[in-house]
PDB file of N, CA and C in Angstrom:
ATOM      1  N   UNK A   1       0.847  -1.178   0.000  1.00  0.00           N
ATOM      2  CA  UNK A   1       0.000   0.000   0.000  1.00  0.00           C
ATOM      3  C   UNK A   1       0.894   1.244   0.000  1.00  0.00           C
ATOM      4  N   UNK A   2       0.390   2.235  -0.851  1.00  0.00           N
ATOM      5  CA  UNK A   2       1.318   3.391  -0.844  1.00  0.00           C
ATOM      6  C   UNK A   2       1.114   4.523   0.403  1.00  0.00           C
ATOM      7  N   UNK A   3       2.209   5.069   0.389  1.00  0.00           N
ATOM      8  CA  UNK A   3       1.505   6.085   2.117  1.00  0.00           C
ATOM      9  C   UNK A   3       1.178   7.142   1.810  1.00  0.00           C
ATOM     10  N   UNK A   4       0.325   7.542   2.719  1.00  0.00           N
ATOM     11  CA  UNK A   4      -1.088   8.490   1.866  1.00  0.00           C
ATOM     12  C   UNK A   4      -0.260  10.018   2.474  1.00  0.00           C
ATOM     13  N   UNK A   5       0.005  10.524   1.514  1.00  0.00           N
ATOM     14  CA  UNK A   5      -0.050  12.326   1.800  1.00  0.00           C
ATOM     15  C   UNK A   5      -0.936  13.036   2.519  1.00  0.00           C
ATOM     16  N   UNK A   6      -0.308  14.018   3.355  1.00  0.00           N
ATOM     17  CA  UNK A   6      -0.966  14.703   4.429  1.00  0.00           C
ATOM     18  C   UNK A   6      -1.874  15.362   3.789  1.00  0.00           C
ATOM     19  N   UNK A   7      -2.820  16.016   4.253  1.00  0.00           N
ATOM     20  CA  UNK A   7      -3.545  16.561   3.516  1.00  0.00           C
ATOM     21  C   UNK A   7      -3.010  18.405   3.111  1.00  0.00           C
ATOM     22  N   UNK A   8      -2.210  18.917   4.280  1.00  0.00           N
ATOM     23  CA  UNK A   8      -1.310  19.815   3.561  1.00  0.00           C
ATOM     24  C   UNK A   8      -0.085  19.995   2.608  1.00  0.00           C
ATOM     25  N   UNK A   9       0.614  18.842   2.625  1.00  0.00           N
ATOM     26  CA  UNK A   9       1.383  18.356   1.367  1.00  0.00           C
ATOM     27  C   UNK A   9       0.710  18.642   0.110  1.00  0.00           C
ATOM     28  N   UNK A  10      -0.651  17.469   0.458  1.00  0.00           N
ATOM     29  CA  UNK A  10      -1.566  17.699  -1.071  1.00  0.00           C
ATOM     30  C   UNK A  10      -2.062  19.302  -1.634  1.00  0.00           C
ATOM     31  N   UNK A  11      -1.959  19.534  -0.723  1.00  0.00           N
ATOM     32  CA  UNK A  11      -2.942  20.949  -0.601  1.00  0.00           C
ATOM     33  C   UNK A  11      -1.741  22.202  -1.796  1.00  0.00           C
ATOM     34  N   UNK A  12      -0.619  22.013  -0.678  1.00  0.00           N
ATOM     35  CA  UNK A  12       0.510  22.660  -1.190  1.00  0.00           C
ATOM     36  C   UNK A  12       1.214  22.542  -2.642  1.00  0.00           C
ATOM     37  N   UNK A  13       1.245  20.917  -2.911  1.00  0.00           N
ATOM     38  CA  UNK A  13       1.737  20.451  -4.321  1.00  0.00           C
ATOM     39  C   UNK A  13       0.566  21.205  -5.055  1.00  0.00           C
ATOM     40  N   UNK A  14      -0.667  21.000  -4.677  1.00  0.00           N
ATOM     41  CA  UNK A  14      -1.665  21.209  -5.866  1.00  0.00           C
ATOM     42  C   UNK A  14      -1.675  22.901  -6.306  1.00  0.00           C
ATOM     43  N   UNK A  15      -1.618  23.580  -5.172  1.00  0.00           N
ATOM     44  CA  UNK A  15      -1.543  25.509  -5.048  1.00  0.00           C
ATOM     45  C   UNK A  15      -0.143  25.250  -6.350  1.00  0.00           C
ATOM     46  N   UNK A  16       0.962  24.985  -6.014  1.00  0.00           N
ATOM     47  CA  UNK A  16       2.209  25.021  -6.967  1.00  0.00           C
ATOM     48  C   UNK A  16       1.691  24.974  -8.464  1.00  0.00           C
ATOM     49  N   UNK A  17       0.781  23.453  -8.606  1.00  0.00           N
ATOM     50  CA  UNK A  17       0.719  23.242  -9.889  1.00  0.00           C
ATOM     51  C   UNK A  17       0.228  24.210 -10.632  1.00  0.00           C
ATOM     52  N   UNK A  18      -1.243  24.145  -9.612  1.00  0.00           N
ATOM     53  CA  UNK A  18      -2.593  25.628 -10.726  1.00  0.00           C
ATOM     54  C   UNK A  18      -1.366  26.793 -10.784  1.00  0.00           C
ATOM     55  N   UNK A  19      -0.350  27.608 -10.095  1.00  0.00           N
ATOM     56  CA  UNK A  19       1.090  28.366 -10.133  1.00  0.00           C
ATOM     57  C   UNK A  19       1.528  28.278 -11.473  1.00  0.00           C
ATOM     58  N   UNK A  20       1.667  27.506 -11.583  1.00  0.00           N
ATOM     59  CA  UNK A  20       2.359  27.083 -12.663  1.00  0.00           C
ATOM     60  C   UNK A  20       1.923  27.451 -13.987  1.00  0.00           C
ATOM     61  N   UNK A  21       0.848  27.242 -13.955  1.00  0.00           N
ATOM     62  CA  UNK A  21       0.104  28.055 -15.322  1.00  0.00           C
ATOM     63  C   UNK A  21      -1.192  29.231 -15.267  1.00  0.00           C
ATOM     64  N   UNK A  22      -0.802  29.951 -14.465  1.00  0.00           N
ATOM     65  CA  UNK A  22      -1.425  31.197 -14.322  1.00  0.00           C
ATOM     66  C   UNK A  22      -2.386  30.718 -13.492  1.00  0.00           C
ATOM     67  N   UNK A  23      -3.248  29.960 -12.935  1.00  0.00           N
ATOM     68  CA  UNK A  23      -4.368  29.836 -12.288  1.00  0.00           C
ATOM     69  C   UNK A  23      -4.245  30.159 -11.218  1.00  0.00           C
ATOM     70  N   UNK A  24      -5.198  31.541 -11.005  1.00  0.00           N
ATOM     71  CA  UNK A  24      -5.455  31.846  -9.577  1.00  0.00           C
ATOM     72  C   UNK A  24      -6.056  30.998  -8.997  1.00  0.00           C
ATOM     73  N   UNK A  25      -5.777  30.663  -6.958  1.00  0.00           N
ATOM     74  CA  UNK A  25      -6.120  29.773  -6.299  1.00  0.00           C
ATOM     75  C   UNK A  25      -6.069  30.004  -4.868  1.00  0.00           C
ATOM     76  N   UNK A  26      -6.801  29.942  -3.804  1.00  0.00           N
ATOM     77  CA  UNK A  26      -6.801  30.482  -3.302  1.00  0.00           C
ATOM     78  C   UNK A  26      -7.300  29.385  -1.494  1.00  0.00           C
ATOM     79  N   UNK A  27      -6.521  29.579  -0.535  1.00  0.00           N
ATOM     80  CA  UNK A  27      -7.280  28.732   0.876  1.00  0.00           C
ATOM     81  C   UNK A  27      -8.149  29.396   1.147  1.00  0.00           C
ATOM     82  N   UNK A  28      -9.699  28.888   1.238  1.00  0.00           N
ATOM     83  CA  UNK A  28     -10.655  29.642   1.939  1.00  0.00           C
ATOM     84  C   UNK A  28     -10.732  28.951   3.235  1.00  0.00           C
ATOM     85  N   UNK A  29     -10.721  27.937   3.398  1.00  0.00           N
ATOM     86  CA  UNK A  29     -10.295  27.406   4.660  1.00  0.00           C
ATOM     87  C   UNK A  29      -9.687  26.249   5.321  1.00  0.00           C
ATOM     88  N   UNK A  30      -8.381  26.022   5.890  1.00  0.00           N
ATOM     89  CA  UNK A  30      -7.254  25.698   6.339  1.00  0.00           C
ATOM     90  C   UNK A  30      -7.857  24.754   7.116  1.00  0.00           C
ATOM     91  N   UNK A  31      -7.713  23.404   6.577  1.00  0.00           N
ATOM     92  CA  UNK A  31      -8.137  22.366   7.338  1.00  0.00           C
ATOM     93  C   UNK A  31      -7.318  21.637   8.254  1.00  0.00           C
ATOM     94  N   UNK A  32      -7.634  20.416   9.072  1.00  0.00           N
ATOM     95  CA  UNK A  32      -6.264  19.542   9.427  1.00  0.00           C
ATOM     96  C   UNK A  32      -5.603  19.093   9.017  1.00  0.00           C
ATOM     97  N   UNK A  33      -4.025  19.356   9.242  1.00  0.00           N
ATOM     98  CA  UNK A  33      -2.992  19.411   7.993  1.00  0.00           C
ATOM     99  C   UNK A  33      -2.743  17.923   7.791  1.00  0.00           C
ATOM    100  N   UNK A  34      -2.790  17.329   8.501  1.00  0.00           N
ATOM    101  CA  UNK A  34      -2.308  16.080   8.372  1.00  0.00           C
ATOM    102  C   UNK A  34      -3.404  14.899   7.711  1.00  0.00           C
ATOM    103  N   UNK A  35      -5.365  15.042   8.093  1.00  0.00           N
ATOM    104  CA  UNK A  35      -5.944  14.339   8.167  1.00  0.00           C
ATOM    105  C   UNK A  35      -7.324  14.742   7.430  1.00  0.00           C
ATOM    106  N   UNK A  36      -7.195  15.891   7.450  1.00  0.00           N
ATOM    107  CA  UNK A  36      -8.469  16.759   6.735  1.00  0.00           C
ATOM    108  C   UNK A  36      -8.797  16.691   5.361  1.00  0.00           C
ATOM    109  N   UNK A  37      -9.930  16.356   5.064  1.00  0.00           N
ATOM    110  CA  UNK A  37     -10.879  16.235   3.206  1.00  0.00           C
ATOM    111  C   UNK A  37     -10.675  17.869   3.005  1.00  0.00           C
ATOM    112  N   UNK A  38     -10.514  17.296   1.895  1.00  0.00           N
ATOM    113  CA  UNK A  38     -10.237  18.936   0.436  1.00  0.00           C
ATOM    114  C   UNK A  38     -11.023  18.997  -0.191  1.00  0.00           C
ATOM    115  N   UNK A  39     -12.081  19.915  -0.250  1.00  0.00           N
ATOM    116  CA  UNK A  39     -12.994  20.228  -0.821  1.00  0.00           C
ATOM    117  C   UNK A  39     -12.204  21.012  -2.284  1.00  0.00           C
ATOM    118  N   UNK A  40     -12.374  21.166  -3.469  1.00  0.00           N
ATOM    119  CA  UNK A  40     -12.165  22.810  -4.588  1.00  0.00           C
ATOM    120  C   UNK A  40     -13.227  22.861  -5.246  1.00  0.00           C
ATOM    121  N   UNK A  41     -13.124  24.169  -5.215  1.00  0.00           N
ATOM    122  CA  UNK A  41     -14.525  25.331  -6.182  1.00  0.00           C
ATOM    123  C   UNK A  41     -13.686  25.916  -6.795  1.00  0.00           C
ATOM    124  N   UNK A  42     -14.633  25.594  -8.265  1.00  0.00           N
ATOM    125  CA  UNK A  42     -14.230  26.249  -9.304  1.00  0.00           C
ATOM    126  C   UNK A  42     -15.117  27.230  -9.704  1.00  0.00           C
ATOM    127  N   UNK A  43     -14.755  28.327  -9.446  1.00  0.00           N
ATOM    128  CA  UNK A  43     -15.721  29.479  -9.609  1.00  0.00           C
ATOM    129  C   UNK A  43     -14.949  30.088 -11.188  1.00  0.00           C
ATOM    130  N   UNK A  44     -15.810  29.782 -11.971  1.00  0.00           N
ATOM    131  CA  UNK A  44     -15.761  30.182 -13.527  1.00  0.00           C
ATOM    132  C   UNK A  44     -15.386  31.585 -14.015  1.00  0.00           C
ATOM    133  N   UNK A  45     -16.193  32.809 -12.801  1.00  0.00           N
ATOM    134  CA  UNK A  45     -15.905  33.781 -12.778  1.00  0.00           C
ATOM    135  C   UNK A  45     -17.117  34.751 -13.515  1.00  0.00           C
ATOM    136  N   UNK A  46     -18.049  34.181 -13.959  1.00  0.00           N
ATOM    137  CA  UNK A  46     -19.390  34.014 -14.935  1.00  0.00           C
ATOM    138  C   UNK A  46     -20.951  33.670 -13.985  1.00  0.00           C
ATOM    139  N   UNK A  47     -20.690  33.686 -12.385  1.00  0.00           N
ATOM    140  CA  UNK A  47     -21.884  33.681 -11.591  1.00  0.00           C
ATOM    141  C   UNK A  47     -22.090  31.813 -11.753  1.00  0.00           C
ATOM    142  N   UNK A  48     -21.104  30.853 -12.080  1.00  0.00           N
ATOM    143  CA  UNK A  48     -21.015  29.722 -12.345  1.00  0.00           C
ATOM    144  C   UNK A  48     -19.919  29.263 -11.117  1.00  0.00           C
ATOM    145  N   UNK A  49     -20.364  27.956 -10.683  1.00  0.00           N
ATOM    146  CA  UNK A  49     -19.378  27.183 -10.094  1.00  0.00           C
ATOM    147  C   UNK A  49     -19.549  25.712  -9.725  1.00  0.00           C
ATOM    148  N   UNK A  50     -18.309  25.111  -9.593  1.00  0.00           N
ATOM    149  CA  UNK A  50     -18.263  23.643  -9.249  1.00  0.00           C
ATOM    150  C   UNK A  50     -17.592  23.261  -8.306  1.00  0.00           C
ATOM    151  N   UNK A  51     -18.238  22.359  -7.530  1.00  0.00           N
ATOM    152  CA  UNK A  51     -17.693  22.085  -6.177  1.00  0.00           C
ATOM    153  C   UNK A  51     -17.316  20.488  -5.831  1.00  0.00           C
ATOM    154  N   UNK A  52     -15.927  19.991  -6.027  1.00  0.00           N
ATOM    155  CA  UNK A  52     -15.354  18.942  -6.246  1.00  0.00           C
ATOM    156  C   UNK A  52     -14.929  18.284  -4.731  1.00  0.00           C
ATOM    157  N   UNK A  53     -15.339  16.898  -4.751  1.00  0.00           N
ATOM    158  CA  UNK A  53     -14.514  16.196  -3.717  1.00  0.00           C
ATOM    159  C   UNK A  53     -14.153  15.162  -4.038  1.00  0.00           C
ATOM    160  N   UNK A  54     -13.047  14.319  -3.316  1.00  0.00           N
ATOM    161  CA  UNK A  54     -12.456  13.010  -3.708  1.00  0.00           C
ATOM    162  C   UNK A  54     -12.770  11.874  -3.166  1.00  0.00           C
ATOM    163  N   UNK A  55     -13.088  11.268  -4.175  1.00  0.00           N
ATOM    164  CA  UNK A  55     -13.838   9.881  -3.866  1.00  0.00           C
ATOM    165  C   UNK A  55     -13.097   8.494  -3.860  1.00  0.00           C
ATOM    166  N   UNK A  56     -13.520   7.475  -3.589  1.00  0.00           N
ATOM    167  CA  UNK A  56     -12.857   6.589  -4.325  1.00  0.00           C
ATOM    168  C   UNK A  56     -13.628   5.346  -5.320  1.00  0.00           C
ATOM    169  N   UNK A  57     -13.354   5.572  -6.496  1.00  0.00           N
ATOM    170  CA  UNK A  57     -13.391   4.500  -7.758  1.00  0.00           C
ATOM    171  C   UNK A  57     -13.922   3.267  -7.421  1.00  0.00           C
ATOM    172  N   UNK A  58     -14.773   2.832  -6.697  1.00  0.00           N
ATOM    173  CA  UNK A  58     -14.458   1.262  -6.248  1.00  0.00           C
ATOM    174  C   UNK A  58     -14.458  -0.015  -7.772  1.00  0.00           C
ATOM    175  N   UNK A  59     -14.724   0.826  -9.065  1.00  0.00           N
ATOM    176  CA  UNK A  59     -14.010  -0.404  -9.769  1.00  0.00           C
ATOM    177  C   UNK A  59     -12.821  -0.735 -10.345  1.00  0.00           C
ATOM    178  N   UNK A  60     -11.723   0.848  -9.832  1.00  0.00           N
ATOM    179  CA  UNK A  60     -10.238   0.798  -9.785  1.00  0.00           C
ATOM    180  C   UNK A  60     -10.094   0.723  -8.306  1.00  0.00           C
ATOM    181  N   UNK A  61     -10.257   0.985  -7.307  1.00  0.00           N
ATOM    182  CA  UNK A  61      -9.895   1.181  -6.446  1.00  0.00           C
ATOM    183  C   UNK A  61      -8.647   2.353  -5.841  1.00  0.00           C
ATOM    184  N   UNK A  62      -8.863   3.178  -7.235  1.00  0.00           N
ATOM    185  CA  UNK A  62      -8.338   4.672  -7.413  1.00  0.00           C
ATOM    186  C   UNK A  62      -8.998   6.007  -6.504  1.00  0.00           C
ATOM    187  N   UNK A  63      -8.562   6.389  -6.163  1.00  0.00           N
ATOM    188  CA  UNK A  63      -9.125   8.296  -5.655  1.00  0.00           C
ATOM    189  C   UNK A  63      -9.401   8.902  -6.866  1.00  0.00           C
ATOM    190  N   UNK A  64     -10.713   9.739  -6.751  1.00  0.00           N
ATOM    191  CA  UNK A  64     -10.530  10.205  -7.887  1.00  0.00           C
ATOM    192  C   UNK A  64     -11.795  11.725  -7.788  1.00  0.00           C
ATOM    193  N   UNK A  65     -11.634  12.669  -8.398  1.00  0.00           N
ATOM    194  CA  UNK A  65     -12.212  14.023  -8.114  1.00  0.00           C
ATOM    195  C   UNK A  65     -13.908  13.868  -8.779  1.00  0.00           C
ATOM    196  N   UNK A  66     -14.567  14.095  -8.098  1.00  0.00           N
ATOM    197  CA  UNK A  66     -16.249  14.057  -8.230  1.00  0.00           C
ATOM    198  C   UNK A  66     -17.213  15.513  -8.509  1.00  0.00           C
ATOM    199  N   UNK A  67     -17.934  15.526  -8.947  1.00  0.00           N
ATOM    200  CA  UNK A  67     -18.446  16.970  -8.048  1.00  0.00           C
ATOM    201  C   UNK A  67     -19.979  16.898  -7.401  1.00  0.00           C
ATOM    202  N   UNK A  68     -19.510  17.526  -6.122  1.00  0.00           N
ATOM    203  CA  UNK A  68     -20.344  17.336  -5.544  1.00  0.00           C
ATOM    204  C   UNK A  68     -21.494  18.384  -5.509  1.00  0.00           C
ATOM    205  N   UNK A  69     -21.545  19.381  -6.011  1.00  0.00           N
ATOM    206  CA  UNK A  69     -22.530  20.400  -6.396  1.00  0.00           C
ATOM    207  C   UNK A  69     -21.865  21.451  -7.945  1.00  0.00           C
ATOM    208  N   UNK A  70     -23.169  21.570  -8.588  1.00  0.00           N
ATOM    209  CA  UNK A  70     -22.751  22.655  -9.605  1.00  0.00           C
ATOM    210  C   UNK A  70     -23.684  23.580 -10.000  1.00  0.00           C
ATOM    211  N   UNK A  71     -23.177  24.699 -10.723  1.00  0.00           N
ATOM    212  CA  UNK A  71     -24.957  25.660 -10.944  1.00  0.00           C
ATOM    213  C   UNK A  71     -24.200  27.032 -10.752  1.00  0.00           C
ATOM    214  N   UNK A  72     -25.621  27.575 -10.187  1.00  0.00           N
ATOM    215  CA  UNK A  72     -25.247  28.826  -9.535  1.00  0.00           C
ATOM    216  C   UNK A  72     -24.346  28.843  -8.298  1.00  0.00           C
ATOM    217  N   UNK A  73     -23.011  30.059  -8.291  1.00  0.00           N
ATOM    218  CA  UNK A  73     -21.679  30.041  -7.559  1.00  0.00           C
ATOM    219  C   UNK A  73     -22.639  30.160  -5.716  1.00  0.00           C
ATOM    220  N   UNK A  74     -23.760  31.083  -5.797  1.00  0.00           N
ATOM    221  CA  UNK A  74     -24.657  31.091  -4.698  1.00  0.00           C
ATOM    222  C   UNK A  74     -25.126  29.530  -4.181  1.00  0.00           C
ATOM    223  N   UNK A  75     -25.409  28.985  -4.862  1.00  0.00           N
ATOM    224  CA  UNK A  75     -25.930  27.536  -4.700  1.00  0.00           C
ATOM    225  C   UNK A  75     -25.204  26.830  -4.386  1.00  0.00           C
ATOM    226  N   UNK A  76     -23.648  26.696  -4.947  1.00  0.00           N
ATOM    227  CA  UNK A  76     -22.446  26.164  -4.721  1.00  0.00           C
ATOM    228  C   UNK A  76     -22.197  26.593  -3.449  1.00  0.00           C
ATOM    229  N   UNK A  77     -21.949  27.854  -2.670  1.00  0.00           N
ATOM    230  CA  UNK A  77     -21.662  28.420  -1.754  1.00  0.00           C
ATOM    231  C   UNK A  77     -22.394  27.751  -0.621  1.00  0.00           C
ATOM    232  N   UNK A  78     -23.837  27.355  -0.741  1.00  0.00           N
ATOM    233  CA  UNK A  78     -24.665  26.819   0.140  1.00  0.00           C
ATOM    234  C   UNK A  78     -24.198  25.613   0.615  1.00  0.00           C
ATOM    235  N   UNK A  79     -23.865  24.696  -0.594  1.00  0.00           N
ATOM    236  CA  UNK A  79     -23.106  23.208  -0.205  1.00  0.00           C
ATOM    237  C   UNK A  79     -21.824  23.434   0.488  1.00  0.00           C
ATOM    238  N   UNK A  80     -21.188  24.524   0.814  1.00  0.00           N
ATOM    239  CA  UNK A  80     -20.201  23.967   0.494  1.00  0.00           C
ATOM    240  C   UNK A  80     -19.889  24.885   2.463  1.00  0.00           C
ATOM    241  N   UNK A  81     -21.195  25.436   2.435  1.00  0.00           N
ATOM    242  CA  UNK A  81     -21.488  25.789   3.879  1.00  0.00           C
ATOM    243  C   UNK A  81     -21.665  25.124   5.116  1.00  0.00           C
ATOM    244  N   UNK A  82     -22.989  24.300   4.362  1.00  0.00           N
ATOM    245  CA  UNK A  82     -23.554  22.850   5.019  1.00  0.00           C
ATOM    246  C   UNK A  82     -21.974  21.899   5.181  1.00  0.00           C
ATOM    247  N   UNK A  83     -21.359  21.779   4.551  1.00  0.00           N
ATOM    248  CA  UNK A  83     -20.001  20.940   4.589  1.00  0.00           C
ATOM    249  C   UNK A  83     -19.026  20.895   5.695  1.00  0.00           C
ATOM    250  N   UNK A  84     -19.361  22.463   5.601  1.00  0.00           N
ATOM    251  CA  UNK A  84     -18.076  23.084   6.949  1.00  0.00           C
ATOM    252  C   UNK A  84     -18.433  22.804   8.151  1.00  0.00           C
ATOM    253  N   UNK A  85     -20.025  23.396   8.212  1.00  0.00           N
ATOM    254  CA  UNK A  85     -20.686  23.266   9.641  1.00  0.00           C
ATOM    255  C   UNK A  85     -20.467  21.707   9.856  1.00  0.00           C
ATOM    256  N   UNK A  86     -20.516  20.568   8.940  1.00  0.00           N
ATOM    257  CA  UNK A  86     -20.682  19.295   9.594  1.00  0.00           C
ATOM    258  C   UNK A  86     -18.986  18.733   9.830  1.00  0.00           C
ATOM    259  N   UNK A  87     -18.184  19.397   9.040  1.00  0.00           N
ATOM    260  CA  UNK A  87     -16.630  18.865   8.856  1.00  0.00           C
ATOM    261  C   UNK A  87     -15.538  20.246   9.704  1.00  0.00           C
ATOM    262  N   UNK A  88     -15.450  20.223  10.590  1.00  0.00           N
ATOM    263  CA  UNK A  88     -14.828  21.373  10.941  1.00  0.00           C
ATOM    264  C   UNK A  88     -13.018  21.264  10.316  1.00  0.00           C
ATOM    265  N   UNK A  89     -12.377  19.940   9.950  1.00  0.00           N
ATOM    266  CA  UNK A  89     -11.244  19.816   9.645  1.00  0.00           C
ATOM    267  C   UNK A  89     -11.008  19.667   8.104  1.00  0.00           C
ATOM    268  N   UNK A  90     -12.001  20.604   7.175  1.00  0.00           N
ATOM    269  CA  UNK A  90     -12.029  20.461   6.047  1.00  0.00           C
ATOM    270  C   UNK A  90     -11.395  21.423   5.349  1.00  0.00           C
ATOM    271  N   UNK A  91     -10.403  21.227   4.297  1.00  0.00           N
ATOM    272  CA  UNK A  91      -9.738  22.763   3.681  1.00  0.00           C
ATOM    273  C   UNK A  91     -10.805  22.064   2.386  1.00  0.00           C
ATOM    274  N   UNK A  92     -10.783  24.183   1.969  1.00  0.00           N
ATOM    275  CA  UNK A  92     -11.300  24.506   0.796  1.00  0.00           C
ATOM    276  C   UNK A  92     -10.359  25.605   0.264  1.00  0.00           C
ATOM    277  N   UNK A  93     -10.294  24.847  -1.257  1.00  0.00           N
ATOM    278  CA  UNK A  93      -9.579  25.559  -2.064  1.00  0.00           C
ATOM    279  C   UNK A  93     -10.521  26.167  -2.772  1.00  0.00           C
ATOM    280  N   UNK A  94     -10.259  27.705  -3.592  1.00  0.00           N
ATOM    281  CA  UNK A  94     -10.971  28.371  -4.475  1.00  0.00           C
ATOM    282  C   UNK A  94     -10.044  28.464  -5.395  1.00  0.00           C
ATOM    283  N   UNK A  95     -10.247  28.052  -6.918  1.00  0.00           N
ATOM    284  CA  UNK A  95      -9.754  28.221  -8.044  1.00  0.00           C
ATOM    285  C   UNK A  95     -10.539  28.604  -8.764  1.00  0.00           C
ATOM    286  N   UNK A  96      -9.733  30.073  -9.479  1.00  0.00           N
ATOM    287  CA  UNK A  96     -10.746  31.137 -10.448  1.00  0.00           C
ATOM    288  C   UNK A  96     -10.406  30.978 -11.813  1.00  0.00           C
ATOM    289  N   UNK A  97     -11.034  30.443 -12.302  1.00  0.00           N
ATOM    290  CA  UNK A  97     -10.715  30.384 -14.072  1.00  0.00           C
ATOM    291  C   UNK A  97     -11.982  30.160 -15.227  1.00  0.00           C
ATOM    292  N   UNK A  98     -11.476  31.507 -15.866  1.00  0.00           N
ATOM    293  CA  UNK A  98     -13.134  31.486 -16.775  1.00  0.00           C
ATOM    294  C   UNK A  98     -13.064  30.032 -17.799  1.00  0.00           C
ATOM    295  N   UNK A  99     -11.922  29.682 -18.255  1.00  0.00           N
ATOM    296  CA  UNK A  99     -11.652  28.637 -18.974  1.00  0.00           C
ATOM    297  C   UNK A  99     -12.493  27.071 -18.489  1.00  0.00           C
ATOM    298  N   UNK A 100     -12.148  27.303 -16.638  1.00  0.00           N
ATOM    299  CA  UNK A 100     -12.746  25.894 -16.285  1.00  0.00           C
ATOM    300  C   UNK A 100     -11.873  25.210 -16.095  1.00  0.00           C
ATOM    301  N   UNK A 101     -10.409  25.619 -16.325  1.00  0.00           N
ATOM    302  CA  UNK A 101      -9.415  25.169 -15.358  1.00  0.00           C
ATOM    303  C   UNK A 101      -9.416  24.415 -14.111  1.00  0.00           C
ATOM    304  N   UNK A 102      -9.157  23.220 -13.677  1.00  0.00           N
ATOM    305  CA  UNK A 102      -8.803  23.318 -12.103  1.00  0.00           C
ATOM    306  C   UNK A 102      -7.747  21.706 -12.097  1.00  0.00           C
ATOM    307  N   UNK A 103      -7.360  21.282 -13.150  1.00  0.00           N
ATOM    308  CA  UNK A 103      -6.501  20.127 -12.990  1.00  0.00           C
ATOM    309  C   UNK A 103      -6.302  19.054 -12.668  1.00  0.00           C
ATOM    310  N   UNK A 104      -7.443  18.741 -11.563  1.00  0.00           N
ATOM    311  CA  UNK A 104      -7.597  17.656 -11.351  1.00  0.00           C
ATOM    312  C   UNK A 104      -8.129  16.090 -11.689  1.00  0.00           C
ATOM    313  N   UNK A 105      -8.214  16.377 -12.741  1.00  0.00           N
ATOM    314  CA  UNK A 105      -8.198  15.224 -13.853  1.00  0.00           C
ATOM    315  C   UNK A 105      -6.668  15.291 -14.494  1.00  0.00           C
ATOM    316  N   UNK A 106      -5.691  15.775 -14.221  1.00  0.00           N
ATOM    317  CA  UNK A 106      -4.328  14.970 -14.448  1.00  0.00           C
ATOM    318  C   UNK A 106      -3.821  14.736 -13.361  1.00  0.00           C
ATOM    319  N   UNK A 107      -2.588  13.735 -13.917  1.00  0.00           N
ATOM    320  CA  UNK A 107      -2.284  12.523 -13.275  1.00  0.00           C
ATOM    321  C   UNK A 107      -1.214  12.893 -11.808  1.00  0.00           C
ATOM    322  N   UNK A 108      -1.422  12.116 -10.839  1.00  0.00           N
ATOM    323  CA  UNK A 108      -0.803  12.490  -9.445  1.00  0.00           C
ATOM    324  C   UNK A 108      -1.549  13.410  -8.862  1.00  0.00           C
ATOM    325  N   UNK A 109      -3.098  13.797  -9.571  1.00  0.00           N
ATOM    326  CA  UNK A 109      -3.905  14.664  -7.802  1.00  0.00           C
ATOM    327  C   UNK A 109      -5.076  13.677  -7.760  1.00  0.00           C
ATOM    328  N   UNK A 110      -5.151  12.723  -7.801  1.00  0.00           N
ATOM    329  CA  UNK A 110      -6.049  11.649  -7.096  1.00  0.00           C
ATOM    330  C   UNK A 110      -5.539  11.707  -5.785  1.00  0.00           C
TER     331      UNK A 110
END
């Protein structure tokens, strides 16, 4: 079994990558570094957004990015409210890109 990355490691590699090619990104809130679910919103920038979490594949038995609400960025905001109140050790990332950017469909952010 491979050993699972902290959840601020992940957090940190991933801020670098969206870096890397212009994508603004942003902590809205700083979860437990070591143990805490990562929520990202992709706010389009267009009154649009998507709100991603990581799942796992059970017919790879892979991690892999879902979304768990989409629509209006208001509507998104609501889920992603309800989330916090029930997960207090949850980071959320905000990534802004009208394109629809957010990376996580390439390889190494499962």
């Amino acid at each position: 079994m491979a050993p699972r990355l902290t959840a601020r490691f992940w957090v940190d590699a991933y801020l670098a990558r969206l870096r890397m090619l212009d994508i603004p990104a942003f902590v809205v809130a700083h979860g437990d570094d070591t143990g805490g679910a990562v929520l990202v919103k992709l706010n389009t920038l267009d009154g649009q957004a998507r709100l991603f979490f990581r799942t796992f594949d059970l017919a790879s038995g892979d991690r892999v990015w879902d979304v768990l609400a989409e629509g209006a960025e208001r509507a998104v905001d609501d889920t992603l409210a309800r989330q916090r109140r029930t997960d207090p050790d949850l980071w959320v990332i905000e990534v802004e890109d009208r394109a629809g950017r957010h990376l996580l469909d390439q390889p190494g952010l499962g």
